[in-house]
N, C-alpha and C. Protein backbone atom coordinates (compact mmCIF):
# COMPACT_ATOMS: atom_id res chain seq x y z
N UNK A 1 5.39 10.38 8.99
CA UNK A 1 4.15 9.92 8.38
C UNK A 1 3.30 9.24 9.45
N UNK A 2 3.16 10.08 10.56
CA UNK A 2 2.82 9.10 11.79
C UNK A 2 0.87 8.76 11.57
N UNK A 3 0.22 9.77 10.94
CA UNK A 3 -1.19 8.74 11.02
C UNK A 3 -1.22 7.77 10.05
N UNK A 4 0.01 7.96 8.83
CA UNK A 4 0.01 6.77 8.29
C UNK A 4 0.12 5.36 8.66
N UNK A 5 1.82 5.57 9.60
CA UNK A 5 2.04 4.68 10.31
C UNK A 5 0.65 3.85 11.59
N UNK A 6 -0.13 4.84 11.62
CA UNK A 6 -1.01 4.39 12.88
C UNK A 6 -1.81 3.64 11.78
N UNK A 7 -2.12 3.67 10.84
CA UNK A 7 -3.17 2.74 10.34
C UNK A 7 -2.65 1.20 9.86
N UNK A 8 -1.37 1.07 10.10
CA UNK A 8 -0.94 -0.16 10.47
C UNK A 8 -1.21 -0.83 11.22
N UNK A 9 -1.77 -0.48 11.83
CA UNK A 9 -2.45 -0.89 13.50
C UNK A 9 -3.97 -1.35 13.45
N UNK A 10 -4.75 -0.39 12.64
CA UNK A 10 -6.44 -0.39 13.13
C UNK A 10 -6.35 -2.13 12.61
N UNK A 11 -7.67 -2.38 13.86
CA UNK A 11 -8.10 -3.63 14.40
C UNK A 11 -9.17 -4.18 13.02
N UNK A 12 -9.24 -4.11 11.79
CA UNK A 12 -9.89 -3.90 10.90
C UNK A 12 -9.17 -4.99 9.67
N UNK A 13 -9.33 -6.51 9.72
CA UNK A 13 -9.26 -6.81 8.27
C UNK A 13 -9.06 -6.32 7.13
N UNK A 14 -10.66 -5.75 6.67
CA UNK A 14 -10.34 -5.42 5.56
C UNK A 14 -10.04 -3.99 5.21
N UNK A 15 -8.71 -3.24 6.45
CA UNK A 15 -8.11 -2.27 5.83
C UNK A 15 -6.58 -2.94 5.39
N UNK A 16 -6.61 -2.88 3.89
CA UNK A 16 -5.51 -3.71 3.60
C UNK A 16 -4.03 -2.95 4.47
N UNK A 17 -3.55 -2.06 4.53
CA UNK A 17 -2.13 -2.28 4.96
C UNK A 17 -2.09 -2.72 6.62
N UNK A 18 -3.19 -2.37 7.22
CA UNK A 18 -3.51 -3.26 8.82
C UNK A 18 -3.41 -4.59 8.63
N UNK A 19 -3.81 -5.13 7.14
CA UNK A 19 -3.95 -7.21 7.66
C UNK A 19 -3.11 -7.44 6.85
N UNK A 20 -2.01 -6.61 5.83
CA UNK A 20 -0.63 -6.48 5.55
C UNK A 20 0.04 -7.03 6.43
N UNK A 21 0.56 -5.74 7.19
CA UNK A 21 1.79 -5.66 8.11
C UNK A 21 1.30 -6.63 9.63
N UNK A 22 -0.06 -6.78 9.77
CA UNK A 22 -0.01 -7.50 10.85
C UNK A 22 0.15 -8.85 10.66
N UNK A 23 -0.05 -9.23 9.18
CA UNK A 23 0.07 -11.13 9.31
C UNK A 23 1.46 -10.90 8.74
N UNK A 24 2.40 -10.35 9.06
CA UNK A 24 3.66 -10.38 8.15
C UNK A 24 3.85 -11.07 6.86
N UNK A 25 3.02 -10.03 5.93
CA UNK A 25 2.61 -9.94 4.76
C UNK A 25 3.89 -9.49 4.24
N UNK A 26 4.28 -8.54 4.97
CA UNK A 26 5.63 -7.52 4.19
C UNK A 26 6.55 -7.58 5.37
N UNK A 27 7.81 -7.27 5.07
CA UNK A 27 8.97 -7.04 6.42
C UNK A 27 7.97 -6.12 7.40
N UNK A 28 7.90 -6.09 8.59
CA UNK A 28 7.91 -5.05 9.61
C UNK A 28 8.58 -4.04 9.35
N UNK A 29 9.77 -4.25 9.49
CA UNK A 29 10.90 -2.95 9.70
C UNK A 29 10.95 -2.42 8.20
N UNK A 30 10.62 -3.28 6.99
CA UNK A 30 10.23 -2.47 5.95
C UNK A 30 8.93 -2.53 5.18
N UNK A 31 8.33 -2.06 6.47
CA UNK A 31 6.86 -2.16 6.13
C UNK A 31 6.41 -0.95 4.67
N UNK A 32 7.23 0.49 5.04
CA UNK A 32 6.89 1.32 3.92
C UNK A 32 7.70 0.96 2.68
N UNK A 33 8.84 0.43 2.61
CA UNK A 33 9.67 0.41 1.44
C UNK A 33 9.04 -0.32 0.98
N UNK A 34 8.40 -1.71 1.45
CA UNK A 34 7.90 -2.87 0.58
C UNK A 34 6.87 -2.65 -0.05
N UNK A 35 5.86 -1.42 0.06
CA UNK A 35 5.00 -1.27 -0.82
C UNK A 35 5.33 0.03 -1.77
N UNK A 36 6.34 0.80 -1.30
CA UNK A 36 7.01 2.34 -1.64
C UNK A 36 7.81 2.07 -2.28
N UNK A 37 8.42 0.65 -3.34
CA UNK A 37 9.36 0.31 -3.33
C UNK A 37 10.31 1.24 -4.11
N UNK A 38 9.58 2.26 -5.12
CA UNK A 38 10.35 2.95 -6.19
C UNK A 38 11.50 3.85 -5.30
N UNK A 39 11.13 4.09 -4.17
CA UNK A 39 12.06 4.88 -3.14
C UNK A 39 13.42 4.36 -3.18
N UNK A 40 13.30 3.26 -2.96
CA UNK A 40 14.45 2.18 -2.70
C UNK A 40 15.68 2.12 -3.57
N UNK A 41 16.78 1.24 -3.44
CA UNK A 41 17.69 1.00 -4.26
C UNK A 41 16.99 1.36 -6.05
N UNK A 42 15.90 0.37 -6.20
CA UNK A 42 16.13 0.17 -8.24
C UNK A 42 14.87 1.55 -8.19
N UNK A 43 14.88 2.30 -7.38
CA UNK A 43 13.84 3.28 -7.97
C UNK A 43 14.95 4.59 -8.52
N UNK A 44 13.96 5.27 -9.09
CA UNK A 44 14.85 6.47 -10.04
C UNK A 44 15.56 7.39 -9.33
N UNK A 45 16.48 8.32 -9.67
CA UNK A 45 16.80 9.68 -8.76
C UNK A 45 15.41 10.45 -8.84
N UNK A 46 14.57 10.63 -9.57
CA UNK A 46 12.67 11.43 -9.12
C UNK A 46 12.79 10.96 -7.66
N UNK A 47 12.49 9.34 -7.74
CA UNK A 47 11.42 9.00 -6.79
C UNK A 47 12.54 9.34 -5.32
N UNK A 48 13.84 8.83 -5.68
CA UNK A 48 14.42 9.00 -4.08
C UNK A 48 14.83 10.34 -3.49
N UNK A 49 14.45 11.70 -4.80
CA UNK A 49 14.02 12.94 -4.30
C UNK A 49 12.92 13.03 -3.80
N UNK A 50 11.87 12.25 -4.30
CA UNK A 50 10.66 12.65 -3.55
C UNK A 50 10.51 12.01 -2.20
N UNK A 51 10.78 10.78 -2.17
CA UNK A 51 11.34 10.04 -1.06
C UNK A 51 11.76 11.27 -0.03
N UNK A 52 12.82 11.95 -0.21
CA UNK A 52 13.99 12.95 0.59
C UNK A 52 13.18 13.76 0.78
N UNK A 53 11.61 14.07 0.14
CA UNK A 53 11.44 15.43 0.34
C UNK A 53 10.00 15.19 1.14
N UNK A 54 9.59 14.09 1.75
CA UNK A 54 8.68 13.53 2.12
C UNK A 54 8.96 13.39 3.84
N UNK A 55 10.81 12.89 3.73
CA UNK A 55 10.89 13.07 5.41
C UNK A 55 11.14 14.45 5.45
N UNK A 56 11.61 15.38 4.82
CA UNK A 56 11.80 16.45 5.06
C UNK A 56 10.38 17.02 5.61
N UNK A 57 9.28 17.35 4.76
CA UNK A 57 8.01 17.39 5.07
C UNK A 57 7.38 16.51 6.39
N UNK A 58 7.69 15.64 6.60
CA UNK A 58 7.39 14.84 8.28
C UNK A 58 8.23 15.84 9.13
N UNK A 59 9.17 16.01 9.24
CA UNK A 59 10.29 16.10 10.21
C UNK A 59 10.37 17.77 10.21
N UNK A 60 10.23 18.24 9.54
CA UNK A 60 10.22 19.85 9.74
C UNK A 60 9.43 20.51 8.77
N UNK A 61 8.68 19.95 8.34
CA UNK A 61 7.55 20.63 7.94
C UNK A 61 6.01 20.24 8.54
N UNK A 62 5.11 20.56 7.88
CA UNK A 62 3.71 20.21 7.98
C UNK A 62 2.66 19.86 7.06
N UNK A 63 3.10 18.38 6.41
CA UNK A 63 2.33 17.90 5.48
C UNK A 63 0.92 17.90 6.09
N UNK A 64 -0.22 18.23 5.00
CA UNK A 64 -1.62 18.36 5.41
C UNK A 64 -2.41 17.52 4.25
N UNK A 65 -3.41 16.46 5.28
CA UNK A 65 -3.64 15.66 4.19
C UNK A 65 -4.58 16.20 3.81
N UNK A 66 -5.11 15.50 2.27
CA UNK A 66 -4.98 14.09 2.33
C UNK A 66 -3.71 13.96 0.89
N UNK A 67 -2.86 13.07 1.18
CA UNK A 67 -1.72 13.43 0.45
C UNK A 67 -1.86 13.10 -0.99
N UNK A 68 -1.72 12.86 -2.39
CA UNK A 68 -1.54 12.65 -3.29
C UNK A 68 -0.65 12.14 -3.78
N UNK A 69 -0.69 10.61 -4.80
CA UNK A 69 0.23 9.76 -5.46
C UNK A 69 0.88 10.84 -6.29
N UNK A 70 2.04 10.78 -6.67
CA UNK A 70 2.83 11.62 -7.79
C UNK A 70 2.21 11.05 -8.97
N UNK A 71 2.13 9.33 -9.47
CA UNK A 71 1.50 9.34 -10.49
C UNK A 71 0.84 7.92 -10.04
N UNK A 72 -0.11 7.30 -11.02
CA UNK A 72 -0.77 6.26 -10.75
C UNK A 72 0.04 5.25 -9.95
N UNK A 73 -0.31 4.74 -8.94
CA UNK A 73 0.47 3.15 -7.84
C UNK A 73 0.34 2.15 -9.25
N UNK A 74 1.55 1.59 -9.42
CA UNK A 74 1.92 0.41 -10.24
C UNK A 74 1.37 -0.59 -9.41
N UNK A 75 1.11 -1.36 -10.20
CA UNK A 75 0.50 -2.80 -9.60
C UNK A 75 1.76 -3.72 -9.42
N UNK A 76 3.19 -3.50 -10.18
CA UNK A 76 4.23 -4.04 -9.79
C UNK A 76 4.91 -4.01 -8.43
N UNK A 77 4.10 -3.03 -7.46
CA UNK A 77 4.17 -2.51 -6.08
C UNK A 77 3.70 -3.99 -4.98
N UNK A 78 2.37 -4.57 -6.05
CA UNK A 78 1.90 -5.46 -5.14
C UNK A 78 2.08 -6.54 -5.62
N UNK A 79 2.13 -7.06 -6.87
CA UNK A 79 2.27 -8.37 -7.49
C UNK A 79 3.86 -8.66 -7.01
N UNK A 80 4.99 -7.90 -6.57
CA UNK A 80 6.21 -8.65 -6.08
C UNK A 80 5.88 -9.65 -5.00
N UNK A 81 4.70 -9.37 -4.28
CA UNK A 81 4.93 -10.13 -2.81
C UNK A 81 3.49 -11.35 -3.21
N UNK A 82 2.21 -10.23 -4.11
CA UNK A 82 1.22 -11.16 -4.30
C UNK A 82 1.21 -12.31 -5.80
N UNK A 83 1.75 -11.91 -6.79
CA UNK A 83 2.28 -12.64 -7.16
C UNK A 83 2.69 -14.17 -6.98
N UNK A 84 2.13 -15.03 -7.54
CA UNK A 84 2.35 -16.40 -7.23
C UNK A 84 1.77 -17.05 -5.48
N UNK A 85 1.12 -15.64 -5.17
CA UNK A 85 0.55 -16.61 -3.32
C UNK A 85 -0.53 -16.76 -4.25
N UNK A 86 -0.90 -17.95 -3.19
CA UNK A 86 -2.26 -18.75 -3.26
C UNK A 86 -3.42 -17.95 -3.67
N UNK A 87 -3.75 -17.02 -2.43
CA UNK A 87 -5.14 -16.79 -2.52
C UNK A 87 -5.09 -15.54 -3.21
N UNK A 88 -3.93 -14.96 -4.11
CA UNK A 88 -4.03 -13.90 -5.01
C UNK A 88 -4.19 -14.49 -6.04
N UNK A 89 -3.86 -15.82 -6.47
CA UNK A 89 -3.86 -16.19 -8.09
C UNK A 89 -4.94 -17.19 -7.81
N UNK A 90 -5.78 -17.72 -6.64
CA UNK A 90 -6.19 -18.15 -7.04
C UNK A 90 -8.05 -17.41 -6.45
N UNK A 91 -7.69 -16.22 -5.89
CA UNK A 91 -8.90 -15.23 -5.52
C UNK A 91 -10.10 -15.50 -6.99
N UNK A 92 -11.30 -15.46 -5.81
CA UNK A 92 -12.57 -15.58 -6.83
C UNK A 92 -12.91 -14.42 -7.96
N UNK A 93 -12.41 -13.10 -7.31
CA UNK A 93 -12.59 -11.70 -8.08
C UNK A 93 -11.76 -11.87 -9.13
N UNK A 94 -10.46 -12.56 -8.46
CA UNK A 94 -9.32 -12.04 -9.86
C UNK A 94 -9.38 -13.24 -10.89
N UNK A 95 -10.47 -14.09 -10.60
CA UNK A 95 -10.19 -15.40 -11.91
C UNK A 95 -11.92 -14.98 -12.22
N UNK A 96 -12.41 -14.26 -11.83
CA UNK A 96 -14.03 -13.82 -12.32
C UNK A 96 -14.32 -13.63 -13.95
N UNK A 97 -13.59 -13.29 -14.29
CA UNK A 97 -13.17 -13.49 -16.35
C UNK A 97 -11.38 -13.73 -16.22
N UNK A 98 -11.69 -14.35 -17.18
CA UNK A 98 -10.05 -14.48 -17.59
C UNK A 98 -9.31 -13.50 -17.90
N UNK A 99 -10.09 -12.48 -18.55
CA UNK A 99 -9.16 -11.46 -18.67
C UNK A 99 -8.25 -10.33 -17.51
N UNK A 100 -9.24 -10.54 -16.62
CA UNK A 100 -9.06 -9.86 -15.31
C UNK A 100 -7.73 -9.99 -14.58
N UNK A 101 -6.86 -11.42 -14.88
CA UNK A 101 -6.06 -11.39 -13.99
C UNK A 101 -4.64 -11.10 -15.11
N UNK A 102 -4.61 -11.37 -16.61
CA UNK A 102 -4.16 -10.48 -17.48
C UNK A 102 -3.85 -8.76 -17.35
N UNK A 103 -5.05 -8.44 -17.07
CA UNK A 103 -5.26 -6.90 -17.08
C UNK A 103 -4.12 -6.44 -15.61
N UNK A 104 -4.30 -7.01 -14.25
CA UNK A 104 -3.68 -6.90 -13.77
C UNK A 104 -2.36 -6.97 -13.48
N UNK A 105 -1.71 -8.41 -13.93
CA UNK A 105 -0.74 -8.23 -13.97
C UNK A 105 0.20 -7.53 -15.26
N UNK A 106 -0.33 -7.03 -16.36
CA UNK A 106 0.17 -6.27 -17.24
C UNK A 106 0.15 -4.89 -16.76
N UNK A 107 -0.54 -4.34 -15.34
CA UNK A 107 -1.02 -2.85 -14.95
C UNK A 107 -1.86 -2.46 -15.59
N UNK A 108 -3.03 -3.06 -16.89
CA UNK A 108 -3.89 -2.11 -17.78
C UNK A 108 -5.12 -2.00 -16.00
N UNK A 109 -5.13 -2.89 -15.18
CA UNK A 109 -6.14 -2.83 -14.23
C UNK A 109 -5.33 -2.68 -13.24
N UNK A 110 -5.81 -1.45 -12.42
CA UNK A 110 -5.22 -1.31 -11.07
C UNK A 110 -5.80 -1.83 -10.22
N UNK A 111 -4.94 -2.25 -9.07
CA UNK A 111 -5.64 -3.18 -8.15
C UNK A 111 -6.17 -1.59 -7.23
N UNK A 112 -5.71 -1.06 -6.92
CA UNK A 112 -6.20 0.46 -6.19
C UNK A 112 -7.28 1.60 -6.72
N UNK A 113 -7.27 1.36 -8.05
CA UNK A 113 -8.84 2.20 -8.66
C UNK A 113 -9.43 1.49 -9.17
N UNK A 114 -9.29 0.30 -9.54
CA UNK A 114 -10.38 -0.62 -10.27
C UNK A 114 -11.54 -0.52 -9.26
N UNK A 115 -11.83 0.10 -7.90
CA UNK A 115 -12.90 -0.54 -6.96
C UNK A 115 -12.21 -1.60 -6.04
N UNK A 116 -11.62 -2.18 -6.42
CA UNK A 116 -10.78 -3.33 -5.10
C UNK A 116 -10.59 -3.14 -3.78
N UNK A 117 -9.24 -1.71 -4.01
CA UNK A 117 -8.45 -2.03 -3.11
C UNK A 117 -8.34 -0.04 -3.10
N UNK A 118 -9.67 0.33 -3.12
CA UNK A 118 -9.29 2.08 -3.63
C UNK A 118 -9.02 2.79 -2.51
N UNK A 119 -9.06 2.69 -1.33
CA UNK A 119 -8.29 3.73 -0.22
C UNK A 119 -7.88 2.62 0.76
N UNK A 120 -6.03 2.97 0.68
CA UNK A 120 -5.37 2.20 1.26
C UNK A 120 -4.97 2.64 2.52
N UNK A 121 -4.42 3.77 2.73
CA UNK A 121 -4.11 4.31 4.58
C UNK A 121 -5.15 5.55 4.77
N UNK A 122 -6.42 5.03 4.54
CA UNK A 122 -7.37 5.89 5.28
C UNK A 122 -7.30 6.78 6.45
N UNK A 123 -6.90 7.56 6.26
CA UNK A 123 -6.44 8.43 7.74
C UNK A 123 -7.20 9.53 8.36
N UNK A 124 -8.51 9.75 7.35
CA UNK A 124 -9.60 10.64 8.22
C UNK A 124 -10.47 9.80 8.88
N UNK A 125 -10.27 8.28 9.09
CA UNK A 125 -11.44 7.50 9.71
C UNK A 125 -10.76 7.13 10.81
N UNK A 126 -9.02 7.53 11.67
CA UNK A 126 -8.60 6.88 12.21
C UNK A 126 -8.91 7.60 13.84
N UNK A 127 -9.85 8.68 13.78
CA UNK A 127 -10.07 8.70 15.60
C UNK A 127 -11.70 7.51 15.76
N UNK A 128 -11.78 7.06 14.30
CA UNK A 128 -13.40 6.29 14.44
C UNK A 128 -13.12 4.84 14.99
N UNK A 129 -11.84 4.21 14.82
CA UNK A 129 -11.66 2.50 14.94
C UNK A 129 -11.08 1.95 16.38
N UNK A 130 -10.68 1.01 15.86
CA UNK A 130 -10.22 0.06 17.44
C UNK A 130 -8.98 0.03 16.86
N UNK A 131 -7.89 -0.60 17.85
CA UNK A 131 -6.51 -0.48 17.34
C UNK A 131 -6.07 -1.79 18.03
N UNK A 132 -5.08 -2.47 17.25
CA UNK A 132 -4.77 -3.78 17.32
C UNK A 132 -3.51 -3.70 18.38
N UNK A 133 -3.06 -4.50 19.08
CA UNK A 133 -2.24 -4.57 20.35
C UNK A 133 -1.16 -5.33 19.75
N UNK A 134 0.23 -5.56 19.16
CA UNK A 134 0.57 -6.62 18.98
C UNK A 134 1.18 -7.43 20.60
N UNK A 135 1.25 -8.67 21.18
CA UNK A 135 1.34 -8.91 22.24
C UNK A 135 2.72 -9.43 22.15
């Protein structure tokens, strides 16, 4: 998943998985599981076939983007880590009506199509940016 992996990198704030993984938001070394989590141990036999069939597709095949979610991203993906931090519960957007931060954490509002947070590893913009160095 290597232009994925490269957009971990761009020098860019507000591309969320760049100011993710660079403020060690999520593990490093499990930078994809922590947001992929259904892959993992408590995800289904589906997802850790699709999981299996994803390195297969990296590694000897030729995935061509731009790739497609199997089904809508759960918001339970991001509320494990955002959940209870500061500036997620106490963000100006997400307390903007009361209902808003309801909607979210029940999943009726996605944090990824509501407008928020809607393209997360942008990977046709990545010969356009700067790229972050870690030192």
């Amino acid at each position: 998943m290597e232009p994925y992996g490269r957009s971990l990198q761009v020098d860019d704030p507000t591309w969320l998985p760049a100011s993710q993984f660079q403020n060690n938001r999520v593990p490093r070394e499990q930078a994809c599981y922590t947001c992929h989590s259904d892959y993992v141990m408590y995800g289904s036999m589906k997802a850790k076939w699709r999981g299996l069939h994803h390195i297969y597709a990296q590694y000897l095949g030729n995935p061509k983007p731009p790739l497609h979610l199997y089904r809508p991203y759960n918001n339970r993906e991001c509320l494990h880590c955002h959940a209870g931090s500061r500036t997620f519960e106490e963000g100006a957007t997400h307390n903007a009506d009361p209902q808003i931060m309801a909607d979210i954490k029940s999943n009726r509002m996605s944090c990824l199509t509501s407008g928020c947070h809607d393209q997360i590893h942008n990977t046709t913009k990545l010969n356009e940016v700067k790229y972050w160095n870690a030192k």
